[in-house]
Protein backbone atom coordinates (compact mmCIF):
# COMPACT_ATOMS: atom_id res chain seq x y z
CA UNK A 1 37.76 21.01 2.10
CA UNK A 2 35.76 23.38 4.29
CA UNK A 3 34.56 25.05 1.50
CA UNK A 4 33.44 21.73 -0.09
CA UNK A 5 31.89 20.62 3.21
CA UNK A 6 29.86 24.01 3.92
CA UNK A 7 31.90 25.80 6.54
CA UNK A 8 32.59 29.35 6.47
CA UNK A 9 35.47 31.27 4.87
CA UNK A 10 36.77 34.93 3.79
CA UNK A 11 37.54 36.05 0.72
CA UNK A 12 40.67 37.78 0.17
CA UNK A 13 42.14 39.41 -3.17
CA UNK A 14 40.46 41.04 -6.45
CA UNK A 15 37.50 38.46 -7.35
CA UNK A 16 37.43 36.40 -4.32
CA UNK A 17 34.19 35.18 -2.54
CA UNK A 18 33.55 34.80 0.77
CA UNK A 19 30.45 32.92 2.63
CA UNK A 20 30.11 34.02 6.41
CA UNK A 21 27.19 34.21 8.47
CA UNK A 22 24.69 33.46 5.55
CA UNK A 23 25.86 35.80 3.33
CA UNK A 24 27.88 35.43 0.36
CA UNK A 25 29.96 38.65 -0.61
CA UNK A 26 32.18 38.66 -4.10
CA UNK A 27 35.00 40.96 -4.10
CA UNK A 28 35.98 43.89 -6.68
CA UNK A 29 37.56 41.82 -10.20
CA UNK A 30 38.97 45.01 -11.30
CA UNK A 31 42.94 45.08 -9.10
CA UNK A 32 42.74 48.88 -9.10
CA UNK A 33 39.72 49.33 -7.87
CA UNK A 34 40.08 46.89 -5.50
CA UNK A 35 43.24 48.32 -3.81
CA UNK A 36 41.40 51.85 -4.08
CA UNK A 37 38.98 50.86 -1.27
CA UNK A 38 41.41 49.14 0.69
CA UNK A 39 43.00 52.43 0.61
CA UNK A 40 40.22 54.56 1.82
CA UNK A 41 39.85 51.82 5.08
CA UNK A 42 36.45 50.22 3.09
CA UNK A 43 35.76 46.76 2.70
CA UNK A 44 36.59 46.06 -1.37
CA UNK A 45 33.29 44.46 -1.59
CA UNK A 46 31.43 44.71 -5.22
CA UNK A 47 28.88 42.61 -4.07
CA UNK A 48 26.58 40.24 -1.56
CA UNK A 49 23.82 38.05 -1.48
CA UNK A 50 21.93 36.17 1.51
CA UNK A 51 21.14 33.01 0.64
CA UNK A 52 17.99 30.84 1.94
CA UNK A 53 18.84 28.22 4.60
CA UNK A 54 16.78 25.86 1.23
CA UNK A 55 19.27 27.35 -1.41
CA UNK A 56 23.25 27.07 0.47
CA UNK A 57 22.01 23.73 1.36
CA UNK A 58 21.43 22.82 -2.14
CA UNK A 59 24.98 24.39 -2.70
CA UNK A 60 26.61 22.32 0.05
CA UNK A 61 25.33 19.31 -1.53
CA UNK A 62 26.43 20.23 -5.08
CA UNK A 63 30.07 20.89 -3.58
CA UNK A 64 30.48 18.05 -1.38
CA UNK A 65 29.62 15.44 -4.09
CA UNK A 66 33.13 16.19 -5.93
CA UNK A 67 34.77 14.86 -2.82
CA UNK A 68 35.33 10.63 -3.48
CA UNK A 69 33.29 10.07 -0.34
CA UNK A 70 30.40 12.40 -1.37
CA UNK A 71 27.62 12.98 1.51
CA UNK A 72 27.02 10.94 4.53
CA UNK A 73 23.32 11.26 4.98
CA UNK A 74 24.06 12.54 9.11
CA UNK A 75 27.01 14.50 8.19
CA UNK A 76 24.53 16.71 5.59
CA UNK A 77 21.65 17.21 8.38
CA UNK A 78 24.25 18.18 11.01
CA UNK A 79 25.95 20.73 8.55
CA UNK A 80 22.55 21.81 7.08
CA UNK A 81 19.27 21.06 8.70
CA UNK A 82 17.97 19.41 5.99
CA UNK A 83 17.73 15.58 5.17
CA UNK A 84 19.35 14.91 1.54
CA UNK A 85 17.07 12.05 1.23
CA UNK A 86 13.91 13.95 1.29
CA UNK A 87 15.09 17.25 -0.42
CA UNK A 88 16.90 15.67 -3.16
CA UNK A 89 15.25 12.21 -3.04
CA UNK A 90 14.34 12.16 -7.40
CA UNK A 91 17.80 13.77 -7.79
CA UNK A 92 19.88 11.03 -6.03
CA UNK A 93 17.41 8.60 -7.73
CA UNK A 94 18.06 10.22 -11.52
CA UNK A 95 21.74 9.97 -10.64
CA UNK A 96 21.46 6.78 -9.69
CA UNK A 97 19.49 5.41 -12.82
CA UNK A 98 22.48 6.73 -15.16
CA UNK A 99 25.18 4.99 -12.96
CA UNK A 100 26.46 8.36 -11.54
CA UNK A 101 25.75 7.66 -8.16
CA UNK A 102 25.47 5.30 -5.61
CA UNK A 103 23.48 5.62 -2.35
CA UNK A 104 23.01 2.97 0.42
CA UNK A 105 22.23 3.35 4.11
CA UNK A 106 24.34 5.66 5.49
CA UNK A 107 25.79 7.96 2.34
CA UNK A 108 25.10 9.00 -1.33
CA UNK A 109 28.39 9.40 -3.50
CA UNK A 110 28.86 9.67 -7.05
CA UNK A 111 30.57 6.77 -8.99
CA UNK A 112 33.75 7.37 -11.00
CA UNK A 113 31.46 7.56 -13.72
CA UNK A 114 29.74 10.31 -12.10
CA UNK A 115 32.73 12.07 -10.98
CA UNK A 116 33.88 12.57 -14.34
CA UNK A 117 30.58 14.39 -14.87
CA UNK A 118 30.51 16.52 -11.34
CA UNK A 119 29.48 19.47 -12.89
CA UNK A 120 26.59 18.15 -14.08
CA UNK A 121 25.38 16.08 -11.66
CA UNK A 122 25.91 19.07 -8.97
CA UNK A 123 23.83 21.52 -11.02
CA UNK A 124 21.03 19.13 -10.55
CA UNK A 125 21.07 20.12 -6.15
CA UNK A 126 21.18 24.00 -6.88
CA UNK A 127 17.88 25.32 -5.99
């Protein structure tokens, strides 16, 4: 749920991914190789990225719409700094308009409808 929500957490093991202090780091896929650093007391990292403060937010939202009670609009601003009605306003309103999603006063979620299409509808939020 943390990761789903935006917090921040380690990768550990061959492929893993990690997102800590802005920066998102993706762990050797190759076992060997991976152990081979851990052996010579470096970090088995194959690669990072920082991301814009614009861009995780965008990810946050895309993640925390799989969860049933998708975004409370003050939740997202406290975990992000950004408003997901005014970022994502025609996103939220295209979701909407095919029955994916449902938005009042206090939250946007998507439908069961929508959740059976989660993929989809999250791509839309990745900036």
């Amino acid at each position: 749920m943390n990761y789903w929500r935006g917090g921040s957490y380690h990768g550990l093991g061959p492929s893993a991914s990690g997102y800590v202090r802005g920066v998102r780091t993706k762990n050797w896929s190759n076992t060997q190789l991976y152990c081979e650093q851990l052996e010579k007391g470096k970090r088995a990292i194959e690669s990072s990225e920082e991301l814009s403060p614009l861009r995780r937010a965008g990810e946050i939202a895309a993640f925390g719409l799989r969860m049933n009670a998708g975004w409370p609009f003050a939740d997202f601003k406290r975990t992000t700094d950004f408003d997901l009605r005014n970022e994502w306003a025609s996103e939220m309103d295209q979701l909407a308009e095919r029955g994916w999603a449902s938005r009042n006063a206090e939250k946007f979620q998507l439908t069961h409808q929508g959740l059976r299409f989660a993929d989809s509808a999250a791509a839309m939020f990745l900036r």
